[in-house]
PDB file of N, CA and C in Angstrom:
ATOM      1  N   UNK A   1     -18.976 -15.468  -1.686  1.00  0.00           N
ATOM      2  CA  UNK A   1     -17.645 -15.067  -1.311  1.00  0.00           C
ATOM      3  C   UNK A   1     -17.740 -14.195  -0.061  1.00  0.00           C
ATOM      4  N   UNK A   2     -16.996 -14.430   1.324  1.00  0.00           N
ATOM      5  CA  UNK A   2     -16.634 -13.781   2.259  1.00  0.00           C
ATOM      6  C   UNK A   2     -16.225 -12.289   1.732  1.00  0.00           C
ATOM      7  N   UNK A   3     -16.937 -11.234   2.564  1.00  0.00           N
ATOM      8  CA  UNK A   3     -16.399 -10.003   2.571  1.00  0.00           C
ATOM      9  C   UNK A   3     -15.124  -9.663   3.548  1.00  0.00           C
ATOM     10  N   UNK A   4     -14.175  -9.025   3.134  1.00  0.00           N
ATOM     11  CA  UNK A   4     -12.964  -8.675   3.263  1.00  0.00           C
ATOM     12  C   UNK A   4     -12.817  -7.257   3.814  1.00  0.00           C
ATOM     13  N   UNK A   5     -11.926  -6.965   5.192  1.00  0.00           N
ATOM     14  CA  UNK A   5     -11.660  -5.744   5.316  1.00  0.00           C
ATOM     15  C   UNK A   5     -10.904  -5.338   4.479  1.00  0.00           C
ATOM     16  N   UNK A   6     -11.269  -3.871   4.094  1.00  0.00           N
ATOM     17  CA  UNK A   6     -10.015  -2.993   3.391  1.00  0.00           C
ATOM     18  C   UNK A   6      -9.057  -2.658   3.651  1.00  0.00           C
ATOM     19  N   UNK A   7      -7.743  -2.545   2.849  1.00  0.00           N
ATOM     20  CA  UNK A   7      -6.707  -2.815   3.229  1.00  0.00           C
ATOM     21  C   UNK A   7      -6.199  -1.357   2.693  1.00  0.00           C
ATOM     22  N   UNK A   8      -5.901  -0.287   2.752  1.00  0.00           N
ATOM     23  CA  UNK A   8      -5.365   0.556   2.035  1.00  0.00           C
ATOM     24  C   UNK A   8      -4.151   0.666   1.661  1.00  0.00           C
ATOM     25  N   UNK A   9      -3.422  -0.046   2.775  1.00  0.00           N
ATOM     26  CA  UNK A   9      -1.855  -0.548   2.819  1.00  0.00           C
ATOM     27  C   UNK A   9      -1.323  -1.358   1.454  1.00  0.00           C
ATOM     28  N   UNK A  10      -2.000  -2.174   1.531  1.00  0.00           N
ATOM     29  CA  UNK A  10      -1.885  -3.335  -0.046  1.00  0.00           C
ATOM     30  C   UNK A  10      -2.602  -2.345  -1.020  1.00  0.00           C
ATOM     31  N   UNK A  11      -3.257  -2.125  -1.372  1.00  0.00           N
ATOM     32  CA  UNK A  11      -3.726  -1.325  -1.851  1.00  0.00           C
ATOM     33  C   UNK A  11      -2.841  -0.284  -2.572  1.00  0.00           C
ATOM     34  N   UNK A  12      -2.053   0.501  -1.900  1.00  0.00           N
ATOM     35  CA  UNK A  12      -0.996   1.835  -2.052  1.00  0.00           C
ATOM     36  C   UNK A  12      -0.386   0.863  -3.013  1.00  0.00           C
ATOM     37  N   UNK A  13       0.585  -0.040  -2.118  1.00  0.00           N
ATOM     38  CA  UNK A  13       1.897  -1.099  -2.523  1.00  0.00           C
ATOM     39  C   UNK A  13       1.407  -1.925  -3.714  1.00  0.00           C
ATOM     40  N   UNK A  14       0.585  -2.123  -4.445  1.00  0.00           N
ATOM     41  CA  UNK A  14       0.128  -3.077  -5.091  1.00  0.00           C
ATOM     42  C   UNK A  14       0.369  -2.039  -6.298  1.00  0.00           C
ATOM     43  N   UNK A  15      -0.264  -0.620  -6.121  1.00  0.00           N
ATOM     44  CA  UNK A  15      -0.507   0.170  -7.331  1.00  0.00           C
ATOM     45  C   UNK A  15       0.827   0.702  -7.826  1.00  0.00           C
ATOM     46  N   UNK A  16       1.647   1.221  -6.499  1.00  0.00           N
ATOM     47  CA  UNK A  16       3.133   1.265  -6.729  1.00  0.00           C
ATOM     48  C   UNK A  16       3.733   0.306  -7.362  1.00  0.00           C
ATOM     49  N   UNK A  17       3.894  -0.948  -7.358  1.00  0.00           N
ATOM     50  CA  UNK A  17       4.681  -1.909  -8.304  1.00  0.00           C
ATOM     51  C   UNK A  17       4.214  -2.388  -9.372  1.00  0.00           C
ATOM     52  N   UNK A  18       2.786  -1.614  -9.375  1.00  0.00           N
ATOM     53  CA  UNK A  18       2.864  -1.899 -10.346  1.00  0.00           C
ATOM     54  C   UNK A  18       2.755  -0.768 -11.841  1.00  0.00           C
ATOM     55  N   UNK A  19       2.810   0.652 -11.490  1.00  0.00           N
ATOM     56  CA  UNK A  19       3.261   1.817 -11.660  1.00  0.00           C
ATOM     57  C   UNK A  19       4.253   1.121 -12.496  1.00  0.00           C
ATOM     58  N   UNK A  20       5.846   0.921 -11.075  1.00  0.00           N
ATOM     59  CA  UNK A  20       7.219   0.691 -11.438  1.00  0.00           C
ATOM     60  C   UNK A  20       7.274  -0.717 -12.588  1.00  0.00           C
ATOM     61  N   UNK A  21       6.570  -1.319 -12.579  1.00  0.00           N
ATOM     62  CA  UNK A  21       6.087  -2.779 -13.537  1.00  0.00           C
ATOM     63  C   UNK A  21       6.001  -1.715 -14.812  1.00  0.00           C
ATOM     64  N   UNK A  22       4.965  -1.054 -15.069  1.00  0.00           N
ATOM     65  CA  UNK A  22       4.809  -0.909 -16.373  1.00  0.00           C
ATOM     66  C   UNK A  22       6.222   0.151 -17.085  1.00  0.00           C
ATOM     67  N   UNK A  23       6.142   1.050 -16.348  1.00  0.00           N
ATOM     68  CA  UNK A  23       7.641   1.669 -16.355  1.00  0.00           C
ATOM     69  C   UNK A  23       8.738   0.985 -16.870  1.00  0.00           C
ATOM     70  N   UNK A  24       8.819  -0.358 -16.325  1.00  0.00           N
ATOM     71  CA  UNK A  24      10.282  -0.879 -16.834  1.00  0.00           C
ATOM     72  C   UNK A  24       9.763  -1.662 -17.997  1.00  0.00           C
ATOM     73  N   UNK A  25       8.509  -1.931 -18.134  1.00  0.00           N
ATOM     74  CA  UNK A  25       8.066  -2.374 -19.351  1.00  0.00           C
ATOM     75  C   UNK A  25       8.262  -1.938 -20.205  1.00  0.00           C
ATOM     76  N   UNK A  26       7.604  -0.665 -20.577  1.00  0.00           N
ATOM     77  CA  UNK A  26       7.715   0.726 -21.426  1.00  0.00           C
ATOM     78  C   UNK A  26       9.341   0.928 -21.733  1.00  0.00           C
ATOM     79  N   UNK A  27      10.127   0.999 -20.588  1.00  0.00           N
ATOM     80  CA  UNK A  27      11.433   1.001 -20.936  1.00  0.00           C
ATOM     81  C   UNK A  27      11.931  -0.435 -22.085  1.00  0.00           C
ATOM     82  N   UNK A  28      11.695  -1.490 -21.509  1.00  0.00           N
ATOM     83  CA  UNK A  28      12.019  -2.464 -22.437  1.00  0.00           C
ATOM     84  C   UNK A  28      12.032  -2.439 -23.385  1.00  0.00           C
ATOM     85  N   UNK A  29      10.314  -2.268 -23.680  1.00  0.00           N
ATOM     86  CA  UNK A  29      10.205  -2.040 -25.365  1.00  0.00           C
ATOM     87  C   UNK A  29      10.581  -1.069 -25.741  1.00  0.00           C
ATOM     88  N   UNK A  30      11.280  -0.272 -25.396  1.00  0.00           N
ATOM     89  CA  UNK A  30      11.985   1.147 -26.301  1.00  0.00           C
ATOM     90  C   UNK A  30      10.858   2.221 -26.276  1.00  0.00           C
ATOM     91  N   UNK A  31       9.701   2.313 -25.528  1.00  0.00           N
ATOM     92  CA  UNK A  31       8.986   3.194 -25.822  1.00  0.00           C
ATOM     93  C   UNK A  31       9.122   4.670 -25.001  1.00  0.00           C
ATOM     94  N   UNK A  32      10.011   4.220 -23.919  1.00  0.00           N
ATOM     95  CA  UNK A  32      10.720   5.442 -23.494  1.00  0.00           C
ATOM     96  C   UNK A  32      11.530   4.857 -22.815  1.00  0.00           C
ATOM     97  N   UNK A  33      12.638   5.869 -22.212  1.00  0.00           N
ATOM     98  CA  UNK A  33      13.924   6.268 -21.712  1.00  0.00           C
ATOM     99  C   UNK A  33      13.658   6.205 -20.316  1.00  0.00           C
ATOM    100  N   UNK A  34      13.265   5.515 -19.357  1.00  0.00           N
ATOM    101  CA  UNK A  34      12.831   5.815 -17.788  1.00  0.00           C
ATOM    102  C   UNK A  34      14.493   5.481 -17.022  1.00  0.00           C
ATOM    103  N   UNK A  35      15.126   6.382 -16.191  1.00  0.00           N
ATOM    104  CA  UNK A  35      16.103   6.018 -15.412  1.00  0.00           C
ATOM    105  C   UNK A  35      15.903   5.061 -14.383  1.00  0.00           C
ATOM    106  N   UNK A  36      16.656   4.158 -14.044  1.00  0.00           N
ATOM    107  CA  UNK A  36      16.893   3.509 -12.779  1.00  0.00           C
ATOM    108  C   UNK A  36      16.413   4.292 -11.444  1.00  0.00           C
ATOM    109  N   UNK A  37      17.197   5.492 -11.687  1.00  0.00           N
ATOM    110  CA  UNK A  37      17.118   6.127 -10.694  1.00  0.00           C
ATOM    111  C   UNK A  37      15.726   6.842  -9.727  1.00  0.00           C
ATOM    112  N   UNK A  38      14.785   6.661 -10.906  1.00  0.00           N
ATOM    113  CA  UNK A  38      13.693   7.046 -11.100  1.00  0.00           C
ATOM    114  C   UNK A  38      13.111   6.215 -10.338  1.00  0.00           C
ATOM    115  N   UNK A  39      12.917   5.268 -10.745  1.00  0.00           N
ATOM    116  CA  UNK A  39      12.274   3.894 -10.773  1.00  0.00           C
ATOM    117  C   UNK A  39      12.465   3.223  -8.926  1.00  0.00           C
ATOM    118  N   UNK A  40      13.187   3.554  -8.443  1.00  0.00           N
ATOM    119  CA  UNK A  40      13.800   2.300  -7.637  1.00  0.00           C
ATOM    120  C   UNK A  40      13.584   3.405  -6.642  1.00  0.00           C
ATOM    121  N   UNK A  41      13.767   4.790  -6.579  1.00  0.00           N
ATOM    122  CA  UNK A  41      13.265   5.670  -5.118  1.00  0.00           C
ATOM    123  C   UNK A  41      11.548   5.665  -5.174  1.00  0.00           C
ATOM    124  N   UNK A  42      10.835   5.578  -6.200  1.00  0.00           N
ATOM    125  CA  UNK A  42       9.015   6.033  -6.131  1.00  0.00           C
ATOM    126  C   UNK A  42       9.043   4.506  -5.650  1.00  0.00           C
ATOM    127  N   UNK A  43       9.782   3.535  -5.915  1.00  0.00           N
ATOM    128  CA  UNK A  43       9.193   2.140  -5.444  1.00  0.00           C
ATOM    129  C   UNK A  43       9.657   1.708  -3.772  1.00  0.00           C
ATOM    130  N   UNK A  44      10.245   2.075  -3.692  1.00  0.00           N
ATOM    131  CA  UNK A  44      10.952   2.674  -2.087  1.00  0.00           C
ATOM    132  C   UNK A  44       9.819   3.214  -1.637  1.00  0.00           C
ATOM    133  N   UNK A  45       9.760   4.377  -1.794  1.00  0.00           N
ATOM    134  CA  UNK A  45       8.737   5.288  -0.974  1.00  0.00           C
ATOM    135  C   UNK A  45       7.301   5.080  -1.239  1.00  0.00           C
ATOM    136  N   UNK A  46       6.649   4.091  -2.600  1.00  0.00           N
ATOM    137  CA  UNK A  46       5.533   3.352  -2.020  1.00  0.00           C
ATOM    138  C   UNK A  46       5.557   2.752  -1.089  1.00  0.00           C
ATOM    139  N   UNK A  47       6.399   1.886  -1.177  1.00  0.00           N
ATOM    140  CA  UNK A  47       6.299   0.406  -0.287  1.00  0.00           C
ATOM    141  C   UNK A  47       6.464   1.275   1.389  1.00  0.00           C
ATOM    142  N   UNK A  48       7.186   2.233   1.593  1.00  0.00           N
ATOM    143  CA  UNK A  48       7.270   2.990   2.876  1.00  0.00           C
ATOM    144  C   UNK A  48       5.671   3.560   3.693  1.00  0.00           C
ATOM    145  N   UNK A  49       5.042   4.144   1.913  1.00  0.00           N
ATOM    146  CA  UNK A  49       3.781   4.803   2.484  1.00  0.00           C
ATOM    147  C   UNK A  49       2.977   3.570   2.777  1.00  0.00           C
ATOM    148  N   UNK A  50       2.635   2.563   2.004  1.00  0.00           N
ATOM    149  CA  UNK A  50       2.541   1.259   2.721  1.00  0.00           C
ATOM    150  C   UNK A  50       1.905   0.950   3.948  1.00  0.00           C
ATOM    151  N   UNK A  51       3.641   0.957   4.371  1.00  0.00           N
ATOM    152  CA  UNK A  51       3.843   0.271   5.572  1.00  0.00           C
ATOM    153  C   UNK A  51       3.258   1.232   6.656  1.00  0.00           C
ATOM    154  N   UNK A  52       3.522   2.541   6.524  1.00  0.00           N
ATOM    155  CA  UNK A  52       2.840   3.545   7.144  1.00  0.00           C
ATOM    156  C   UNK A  52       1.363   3.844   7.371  1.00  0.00           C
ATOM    157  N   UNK A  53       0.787   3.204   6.185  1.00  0.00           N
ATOM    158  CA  UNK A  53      -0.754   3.020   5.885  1.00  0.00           C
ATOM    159  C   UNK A  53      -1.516   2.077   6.706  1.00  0.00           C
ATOM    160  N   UNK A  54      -0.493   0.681   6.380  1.00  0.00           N
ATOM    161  CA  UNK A  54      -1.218  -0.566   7.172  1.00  0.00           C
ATOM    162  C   UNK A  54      -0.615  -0.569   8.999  1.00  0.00           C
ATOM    163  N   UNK A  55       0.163   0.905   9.358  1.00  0.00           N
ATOM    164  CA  UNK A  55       0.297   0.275  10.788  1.00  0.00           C
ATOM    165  C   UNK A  55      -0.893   1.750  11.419  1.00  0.00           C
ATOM    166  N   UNK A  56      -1.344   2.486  10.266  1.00  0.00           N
ATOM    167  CA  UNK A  56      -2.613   3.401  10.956  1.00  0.00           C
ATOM    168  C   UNK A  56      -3.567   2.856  10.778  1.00  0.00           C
ATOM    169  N   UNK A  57      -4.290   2.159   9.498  1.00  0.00           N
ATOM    170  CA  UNK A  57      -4.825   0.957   9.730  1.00  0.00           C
ATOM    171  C   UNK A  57      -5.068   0.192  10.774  1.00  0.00           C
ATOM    172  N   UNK A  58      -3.973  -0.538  11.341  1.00  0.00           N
ATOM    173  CA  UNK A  58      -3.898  -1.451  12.362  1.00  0.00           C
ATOM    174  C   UNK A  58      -4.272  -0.998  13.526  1.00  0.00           C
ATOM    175  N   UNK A  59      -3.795   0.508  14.042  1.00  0.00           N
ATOM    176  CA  UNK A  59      -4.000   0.970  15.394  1.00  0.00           C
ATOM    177  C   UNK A  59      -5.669   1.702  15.217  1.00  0.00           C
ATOM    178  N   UNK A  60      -6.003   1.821  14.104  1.00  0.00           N
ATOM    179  CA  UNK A  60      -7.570   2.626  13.811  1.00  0.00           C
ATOM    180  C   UNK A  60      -7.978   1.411  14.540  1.00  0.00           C
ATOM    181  N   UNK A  61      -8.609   0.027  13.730  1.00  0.00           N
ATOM    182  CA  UNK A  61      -8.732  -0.735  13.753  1.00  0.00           C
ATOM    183  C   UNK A  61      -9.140  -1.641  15.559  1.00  0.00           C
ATOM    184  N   UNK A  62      -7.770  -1.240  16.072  1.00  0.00           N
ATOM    185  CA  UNK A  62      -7.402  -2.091  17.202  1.00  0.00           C
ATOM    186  C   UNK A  62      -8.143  -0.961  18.115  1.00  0.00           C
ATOM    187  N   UNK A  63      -8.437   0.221  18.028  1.00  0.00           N
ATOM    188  CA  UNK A  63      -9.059   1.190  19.101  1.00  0.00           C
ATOM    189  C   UNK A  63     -10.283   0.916  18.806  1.00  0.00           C
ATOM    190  N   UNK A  64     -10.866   0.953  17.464  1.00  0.00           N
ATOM    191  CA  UNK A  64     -11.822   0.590  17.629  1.00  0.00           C
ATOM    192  C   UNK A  64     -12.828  -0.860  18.110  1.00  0.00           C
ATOM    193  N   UNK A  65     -11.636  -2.236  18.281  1.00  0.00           N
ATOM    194  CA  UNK A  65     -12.387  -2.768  19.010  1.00  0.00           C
ATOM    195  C   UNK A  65     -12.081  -2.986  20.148  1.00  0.00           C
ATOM    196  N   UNK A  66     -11.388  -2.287  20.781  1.00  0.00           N
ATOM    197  CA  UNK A  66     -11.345  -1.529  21.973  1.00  0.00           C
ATOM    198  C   UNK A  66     -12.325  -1.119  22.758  1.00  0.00           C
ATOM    199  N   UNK A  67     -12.807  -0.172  21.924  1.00  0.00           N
ATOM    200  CA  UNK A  67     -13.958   0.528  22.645  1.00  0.00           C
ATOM    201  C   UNK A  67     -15.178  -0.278  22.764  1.00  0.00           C
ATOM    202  N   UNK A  68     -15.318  -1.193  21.345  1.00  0.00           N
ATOM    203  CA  UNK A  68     -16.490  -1.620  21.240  1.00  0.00           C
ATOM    204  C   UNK A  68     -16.846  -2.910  21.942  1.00  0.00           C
ATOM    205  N   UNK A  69     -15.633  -3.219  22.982  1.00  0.00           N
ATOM    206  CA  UNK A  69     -15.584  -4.447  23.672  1.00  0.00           C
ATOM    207  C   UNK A  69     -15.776  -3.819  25.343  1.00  0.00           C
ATOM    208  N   UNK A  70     -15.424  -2.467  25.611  1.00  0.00           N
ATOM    209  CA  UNK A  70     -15.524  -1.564  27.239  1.00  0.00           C
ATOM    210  C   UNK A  70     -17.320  -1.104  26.930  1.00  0.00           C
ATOM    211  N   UNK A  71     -17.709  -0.587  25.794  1.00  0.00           N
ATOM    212  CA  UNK A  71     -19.196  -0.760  26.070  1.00  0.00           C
ATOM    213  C   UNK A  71     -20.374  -2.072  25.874  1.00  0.00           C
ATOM    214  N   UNK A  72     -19.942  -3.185  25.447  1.00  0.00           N
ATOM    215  CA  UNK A  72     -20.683  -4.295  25.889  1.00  0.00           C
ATOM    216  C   UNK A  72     -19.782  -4.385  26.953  1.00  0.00           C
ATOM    217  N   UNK A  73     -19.309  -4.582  27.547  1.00  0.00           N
ATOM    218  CA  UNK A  73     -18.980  -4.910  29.133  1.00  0.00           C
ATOM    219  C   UNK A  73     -19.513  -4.075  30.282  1.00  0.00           C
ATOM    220  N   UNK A  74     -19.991  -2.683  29.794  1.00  0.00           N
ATOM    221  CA  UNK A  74     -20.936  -2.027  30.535  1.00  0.00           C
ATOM    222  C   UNK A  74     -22.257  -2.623  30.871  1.00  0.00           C
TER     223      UNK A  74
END
């Protein structure tokens, strides 16, 4: 199997829904009382930190082969 860069972005967002997944689960079965209200802003503001994650990610990423393309061209 091919090795894979890390993604911290998916990563965040993946654990967030699925946080909010078991949550409304738990709610289903009656095993607790979780509000809507609850639920639907932490899944918001994963998916935000996210997106925030995978575009520092992206610019880490992109400087670094940046650089590493101006010193083989030296």
């Amino acid at each position: 199997m091919r090795r894979h860069e890390f993604q911290p972005g998916r990563l965040v967002a993946g654990v967030v829904l699925l946080v909010a997944g078991l949550l409304y689960l738990l709610d289903a079965t009656g095993e607790s009382d979780v509000p809507w209200w609850l639920v639907v802003p932490m899944a918001v503001g994963g998916l935000s930190l996210a997106a925030v994650l995978g575009l520092i990610t992206y610019a880490v990423r992109r400087d670094r082969r940046a650089r590493s393309s101006e010193s083989s061209d030296q």
